[in-house]
Structures are given as structure tokens and as C-alpha cells.
Protein backbone atom coordinates (compact mmCIF):
# COMPACT_ATOMS: atom_id res chain seq x y z
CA UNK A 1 205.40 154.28 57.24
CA UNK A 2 201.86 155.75 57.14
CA UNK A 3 200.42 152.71 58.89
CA UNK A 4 202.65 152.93 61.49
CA UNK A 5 199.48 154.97 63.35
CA UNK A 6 197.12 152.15 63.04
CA UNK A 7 197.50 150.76 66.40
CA UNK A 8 197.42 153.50 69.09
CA UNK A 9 200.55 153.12 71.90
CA UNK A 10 198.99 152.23 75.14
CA UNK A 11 201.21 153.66 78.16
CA UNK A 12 200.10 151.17 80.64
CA UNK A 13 201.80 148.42 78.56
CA UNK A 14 204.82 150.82 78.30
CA UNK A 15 204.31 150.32 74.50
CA UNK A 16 207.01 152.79 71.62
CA UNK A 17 206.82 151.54 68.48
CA UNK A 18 210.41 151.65 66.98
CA UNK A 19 209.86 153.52 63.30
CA UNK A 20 213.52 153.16 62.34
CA UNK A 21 213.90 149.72 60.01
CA UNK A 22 217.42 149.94 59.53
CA UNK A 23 217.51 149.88 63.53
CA UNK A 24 214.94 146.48 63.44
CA UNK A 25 217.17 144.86 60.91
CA UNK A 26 220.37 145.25 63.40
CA UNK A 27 218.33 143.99 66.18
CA UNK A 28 216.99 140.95 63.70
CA UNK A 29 220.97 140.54 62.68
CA UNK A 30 222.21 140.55 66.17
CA UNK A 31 220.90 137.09 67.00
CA UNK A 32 223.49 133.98 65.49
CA UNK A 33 220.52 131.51 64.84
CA UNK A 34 223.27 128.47 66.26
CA UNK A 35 221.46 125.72 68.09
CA UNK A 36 217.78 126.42 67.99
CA UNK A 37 215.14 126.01 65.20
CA UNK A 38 212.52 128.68 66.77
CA UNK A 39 212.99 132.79 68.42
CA UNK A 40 209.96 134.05 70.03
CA UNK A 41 209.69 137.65 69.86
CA UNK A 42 208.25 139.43 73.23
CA UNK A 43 205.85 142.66 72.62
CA UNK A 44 205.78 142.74 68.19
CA UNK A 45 203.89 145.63 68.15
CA UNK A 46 203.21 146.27 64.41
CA UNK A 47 206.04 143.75 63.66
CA UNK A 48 208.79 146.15 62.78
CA UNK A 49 211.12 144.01 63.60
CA UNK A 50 209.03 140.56 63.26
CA UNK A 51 209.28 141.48 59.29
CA UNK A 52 212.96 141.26 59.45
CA UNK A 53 212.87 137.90 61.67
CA UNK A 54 210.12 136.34 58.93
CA UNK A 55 212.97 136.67 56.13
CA UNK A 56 215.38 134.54 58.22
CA UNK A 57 215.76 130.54 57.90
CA UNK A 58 213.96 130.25 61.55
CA UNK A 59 210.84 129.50 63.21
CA UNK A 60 209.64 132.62 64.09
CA UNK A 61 206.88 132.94 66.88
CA UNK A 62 205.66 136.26 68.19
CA UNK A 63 203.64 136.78 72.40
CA UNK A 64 201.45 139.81 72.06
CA UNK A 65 199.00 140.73 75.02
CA UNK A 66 197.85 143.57 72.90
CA UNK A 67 194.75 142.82 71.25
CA UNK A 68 194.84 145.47 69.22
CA UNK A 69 198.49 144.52 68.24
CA UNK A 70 197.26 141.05 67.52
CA UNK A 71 195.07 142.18 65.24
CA UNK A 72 197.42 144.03 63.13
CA UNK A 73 199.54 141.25 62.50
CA UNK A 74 197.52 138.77 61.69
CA UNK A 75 196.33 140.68 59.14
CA UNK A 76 199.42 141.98 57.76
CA UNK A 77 201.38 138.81 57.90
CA UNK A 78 199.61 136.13 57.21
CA UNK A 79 202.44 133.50 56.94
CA UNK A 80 202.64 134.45 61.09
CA UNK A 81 198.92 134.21 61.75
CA UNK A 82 198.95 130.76 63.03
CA UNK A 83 202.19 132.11 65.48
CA UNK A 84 201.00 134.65 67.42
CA UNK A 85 200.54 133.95 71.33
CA UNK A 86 198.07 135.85 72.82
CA UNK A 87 199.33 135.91 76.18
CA UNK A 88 201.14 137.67 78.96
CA UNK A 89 205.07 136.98 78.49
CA UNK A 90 205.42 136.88 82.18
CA UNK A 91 202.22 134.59 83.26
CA UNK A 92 202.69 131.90 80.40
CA UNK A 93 204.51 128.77 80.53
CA UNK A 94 206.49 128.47 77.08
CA UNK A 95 206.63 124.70 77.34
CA UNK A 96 202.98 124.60 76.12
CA UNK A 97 204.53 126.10 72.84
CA UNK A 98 208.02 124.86 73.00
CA UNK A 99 208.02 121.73 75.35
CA UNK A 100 211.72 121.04 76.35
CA UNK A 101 213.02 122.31 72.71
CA UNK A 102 215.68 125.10 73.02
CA UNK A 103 214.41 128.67 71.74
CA UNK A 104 215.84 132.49 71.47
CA UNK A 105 214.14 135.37 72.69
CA UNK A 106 214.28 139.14 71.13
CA UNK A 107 212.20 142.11 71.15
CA UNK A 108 212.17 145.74 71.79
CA UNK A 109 210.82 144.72 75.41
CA UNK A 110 208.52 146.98 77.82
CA UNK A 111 210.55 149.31 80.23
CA UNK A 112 208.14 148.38 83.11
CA UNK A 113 208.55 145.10 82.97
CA UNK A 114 212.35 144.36 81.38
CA UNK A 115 213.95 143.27 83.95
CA UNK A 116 211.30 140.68 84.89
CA UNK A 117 211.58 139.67 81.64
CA UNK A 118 215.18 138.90 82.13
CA UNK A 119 214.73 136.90 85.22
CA UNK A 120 211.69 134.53 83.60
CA UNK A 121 214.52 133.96 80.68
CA UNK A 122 217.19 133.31 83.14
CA UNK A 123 215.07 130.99 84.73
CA UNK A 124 214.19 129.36 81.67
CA UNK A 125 217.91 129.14 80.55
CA UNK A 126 218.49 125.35 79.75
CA UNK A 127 216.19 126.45 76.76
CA UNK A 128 217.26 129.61 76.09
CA UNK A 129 221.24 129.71 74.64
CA UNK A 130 220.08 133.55 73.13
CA UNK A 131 218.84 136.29 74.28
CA UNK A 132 218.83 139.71 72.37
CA UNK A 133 216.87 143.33 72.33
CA UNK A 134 216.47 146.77 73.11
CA UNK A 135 216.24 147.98 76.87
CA UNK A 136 216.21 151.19 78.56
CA UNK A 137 219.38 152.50 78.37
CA UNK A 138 220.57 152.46 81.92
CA UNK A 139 219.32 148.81 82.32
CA UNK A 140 220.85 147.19 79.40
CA UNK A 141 223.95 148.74 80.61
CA UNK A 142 222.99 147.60 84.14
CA UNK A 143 223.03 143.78 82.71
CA UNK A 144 226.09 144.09 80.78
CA UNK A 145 228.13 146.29 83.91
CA UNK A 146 231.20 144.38 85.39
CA UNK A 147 231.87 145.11 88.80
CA UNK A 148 233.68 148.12 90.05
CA UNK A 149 230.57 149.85 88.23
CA UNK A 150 227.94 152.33 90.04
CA UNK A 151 225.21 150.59 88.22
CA UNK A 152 226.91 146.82 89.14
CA UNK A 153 224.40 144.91 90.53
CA UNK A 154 221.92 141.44 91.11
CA UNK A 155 220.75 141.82 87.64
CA UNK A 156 224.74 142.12 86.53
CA UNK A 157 225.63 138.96 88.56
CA UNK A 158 222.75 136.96 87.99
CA UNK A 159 223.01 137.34 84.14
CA UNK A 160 226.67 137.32 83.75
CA UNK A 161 226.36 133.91 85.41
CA UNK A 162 225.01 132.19 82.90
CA UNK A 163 225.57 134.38 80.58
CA UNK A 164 228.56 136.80 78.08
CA UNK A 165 226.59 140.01 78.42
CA UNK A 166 227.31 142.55 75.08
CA UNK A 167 225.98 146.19 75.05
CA UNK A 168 225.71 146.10 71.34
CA UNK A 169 224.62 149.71 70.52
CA UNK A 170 222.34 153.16 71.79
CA UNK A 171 219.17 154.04 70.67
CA UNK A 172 217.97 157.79 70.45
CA UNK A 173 214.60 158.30 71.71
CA UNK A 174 213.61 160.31 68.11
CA UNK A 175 213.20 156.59 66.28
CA UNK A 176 210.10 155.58 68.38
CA UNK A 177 205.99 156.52 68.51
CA UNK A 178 205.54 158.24 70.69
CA UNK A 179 209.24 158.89 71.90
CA UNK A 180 210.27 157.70 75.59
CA UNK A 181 212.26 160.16 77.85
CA UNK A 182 215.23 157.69 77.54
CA UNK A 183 217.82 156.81 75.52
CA UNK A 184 217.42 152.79 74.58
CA UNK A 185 220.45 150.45 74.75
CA UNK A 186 220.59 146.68 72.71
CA UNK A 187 222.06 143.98 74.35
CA UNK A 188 223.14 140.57 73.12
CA UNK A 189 222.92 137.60 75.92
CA UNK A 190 224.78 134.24 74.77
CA UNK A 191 224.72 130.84 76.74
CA UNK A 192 228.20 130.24 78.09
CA UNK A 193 229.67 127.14 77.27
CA UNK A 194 229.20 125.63 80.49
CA UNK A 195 226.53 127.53 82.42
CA UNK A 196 225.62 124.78 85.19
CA UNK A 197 227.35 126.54 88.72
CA UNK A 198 229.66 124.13 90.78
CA UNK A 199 227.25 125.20 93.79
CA UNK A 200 223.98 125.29 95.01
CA UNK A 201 222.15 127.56 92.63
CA UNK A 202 219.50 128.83 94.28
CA UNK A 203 221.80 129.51 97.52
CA UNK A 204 223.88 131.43 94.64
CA UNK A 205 220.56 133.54 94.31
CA UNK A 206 219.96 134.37 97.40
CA UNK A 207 223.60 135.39 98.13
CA UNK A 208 223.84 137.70 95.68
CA UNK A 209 220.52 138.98 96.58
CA UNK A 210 221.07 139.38 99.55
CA UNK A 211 224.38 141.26 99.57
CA UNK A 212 223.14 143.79 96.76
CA UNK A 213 219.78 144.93 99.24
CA UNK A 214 222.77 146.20 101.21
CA UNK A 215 225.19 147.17 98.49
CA UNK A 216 226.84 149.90 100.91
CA UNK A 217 227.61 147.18 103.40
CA UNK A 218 230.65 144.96 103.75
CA UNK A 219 230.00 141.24 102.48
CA UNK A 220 230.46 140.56 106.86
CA UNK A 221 227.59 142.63 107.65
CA UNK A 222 225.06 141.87 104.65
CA UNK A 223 225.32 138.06 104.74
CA UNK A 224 225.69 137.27 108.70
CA UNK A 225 222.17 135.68 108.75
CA UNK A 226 223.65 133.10 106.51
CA UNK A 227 227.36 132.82 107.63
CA UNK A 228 227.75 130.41 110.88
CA UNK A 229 231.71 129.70 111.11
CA UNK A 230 233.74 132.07 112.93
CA UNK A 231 236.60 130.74 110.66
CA UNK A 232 234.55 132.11 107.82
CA UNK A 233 234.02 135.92 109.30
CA UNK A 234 237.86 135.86 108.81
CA UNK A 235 238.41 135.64 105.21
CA UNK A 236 239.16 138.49 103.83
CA UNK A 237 236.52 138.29 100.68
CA UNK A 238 234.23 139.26 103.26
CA UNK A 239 236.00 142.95 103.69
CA UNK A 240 235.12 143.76 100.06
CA UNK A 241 231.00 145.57 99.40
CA UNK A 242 228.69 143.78 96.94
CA UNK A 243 229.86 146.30 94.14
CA UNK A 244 233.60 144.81 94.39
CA UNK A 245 233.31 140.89 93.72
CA UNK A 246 233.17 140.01 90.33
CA UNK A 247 231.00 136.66 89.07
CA UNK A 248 233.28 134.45 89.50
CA UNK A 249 234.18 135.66 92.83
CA UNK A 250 229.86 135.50 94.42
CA UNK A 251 231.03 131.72 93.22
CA UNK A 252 233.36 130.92 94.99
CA UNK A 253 231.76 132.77 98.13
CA UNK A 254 228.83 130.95 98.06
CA UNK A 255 230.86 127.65 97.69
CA UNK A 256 232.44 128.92 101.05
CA UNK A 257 229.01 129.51 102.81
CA UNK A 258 228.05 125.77 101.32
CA UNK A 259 230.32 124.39 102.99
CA UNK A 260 231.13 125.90 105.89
């Protein structure tokens, strides 16, 4: 791996370079390549784990905002060269690339900016049926947490919406250049079935939002500003804190607040 040095890690793009292959060819593997033609990787680096995408029957396409990084692989894989988006992940609109065609999304992402990155893809979802990758630890556990769980949250809801959420498997920090203080967790996001919410969905947003900026508060208390019937205050859903109502359950609450 001596050319693993050739691009220098740059912390203000939160940049480890994964060294382990046999830990790039799980995250490669962990993606079912079902109803999509193209995966974009976020953040190749040195294309540890692009290599390992390149061998597979897919369109692979890789967004790099390292110039340096860009660099590198268009000089080491030149069947790529004509692939590589020189952009910022968060600022670009995929449709120039992908127009309305459905697309998964992998990478060992960025801690700064991961969970960001979750909420442009969940955004984007009609076009995204996988997601896959390596997180910080405590966040991909975050996104894959069911309630009842400390770390239960708007990330957990939000996700889990649309989304089965799988924490596939830990990462020590030892595998990476230079090593983070963290232990890294991959996750595996998959389209349900039927994803579109029998409710308003960006009222769905802002409930859950709302509720989890005051996660020690009773459902009553957080989400007064947007409850208006008396009858409503009664139910008892309303007892329970953020923490306590499971997906399905934010659901049916905002289908109460909808139509109160």
C-alpha cells in the first residue's frame, strides 16, 4: 500500500483514508445492485473502495471536492476518468448527472458532514432505493436506533421512515490514515416497499423535529404551538417523550395534528 501516502489527509475535509481492502470489499458487497444501473460514491479518496465498485456490473460514478484526490484517480483509473464529479456532495444537484434516473449512494463519508449527507439523500429518496457506508460509530448507530434508545432520535425517525436501517458491522480506528479518535460503524439503508407517508410529509418533518429539540419534554408540552383541539391534548400519545414513539407511531400523530 506504499501509495497510500500520495495524497496528504486534509482535516478540514474530515478526510481518513481506510487502508484495510478486505474492509472496502465488504462495504462494495454490502450494496444489492437491484433496481438501479449507476452508485455514486461520496468522498473516494484514493479509491479504496471505488476499485472494488469498478469490478461490479454497475455504473460507477465517484463526487470528489478534493483536488488533490481528483487527481489521483484519474490517473490511477483511467476507465473512471470521465466519472469523477468535481463538486461539493452537499451544494450539487445530482439531476445534472442523473436526471430523474434512480441511483445508490456509498462511501466512507466525512464525520463533519454525515449526517447532512443523510438528509440531502433522504431528500433525494424517490431516486435513491440504496444507501450504504461507513459513519462514525455513534451516528450510524444513531440512524439505525429504535426507540426506547438514549441515542433515538430525528435522524432515527426521519430515516427509518423511508427507510429499513441495518448496522452492518464496527470499524476500529487502526485501519485508517491517519486514525480518527472513533470507532466507525457501516450501515445499510434500503427503500421500503412503500415509502410515500399517508400524511403531510413535510408536517411529518417538522413534528418530529420539533418534539426531539425538546426530547425531555412530554409530546403535550413540545408540540402545543402546533396542537389547537382541546380534544387532542387528551389523547394519551401525547403523555409519552419524543424518545418513546416509535415510526410508525410520529405517523399516526401527525395524521392526528392534520386533522384535527
Amino acid at each position: 500500500m506504499a501509495h497510500q501516502h500520495q495524497v496528504k489527509a486534509k482535516k478540514h475535509l474530515g478526510q481518513h483514508f481506510l487502508t484495510d481492502e478486505s474492509i472496502a470489499e465488504r462495504i462494495a458487497d454490502s450494496l444489492s445492485l437491484e433496481g438501479y444501473k449507476h452508485v455514486l460514491e461520496i468522498g473516494p479518496g484514493m479509491g479504496v473502495l471505488t476499485k472494488y465498485l469498478l469490478k461490479k456490473n454497475i455504473t460507477t460514478l465517484v463526487i470528489e471536492i478534493d483536488t488533490e484526490s481528483v487527481e489521483y484517480l484519474k490517473s490511477h483509473y483511467l476507465n473512471l476518468a470521465d466519472r469523477v464529479i468535481e463538486k461539493d456532495f452537499l451544494k450539487y444537484d445530482l439531476t445534472e448527472v442523473f436526471g430523474n434516473e434512480p441511483f445508490a449512494i456509498i462511501g466512507n463519508y466525512p464525520y463533519n458532514i454525515s449526517s447532512q449527507i443523510v438528509f440531502k439523500a433522504l431528500d433525494m429518496r424517490d431516486q435513491i432505493p440504496e444507501f450504504s457506508g461507513m459513519f462514525q460509530k455513534e451516528v450510524a448507530q444513531r440512524i439505525c436506533s429504535k426507540e426506547g434508545s438514549k441515542v433515538y432520535g430525528i435522524l432515527s425517525v426521519l430515516t427509518q421512515a423511508f427507510y429499513d436501517a441495518e448496522y452492518l458491522f464496527t470499524v476500529p480506528p487502526t485501519v485508517f490514515n491517519p486514525p480518527p479518535k472513533v470507532d466507525s460503524g457501516v450501515l445499510l439503508l434500503k427503500r421500503k416497499e412503500n415509502y410515500i407517508l399517508p400524511v403531510d410529509e413535510a408536517l411529518f418533518f417538522k413534528v418530529v423535529k420539533t418534539a426531539f429539540q425538546q426530547r425531555r419534554k412530554t409530546m403535550r408540552n413540545s408540540l402545543k404551538t402546533l396542537i389547537s383541539s382541546e380534544n387532542l391534548k387528551a389523547n394519551v400519545i401525547f403523555d409519552k417523550r419524543p424518545e418513546q414513539i416509535n415510526v410508525q407511531e410520529f405517523i399516526e400523530l401527525t395524521s392526528l395534528i392534520e386533522n384535527q
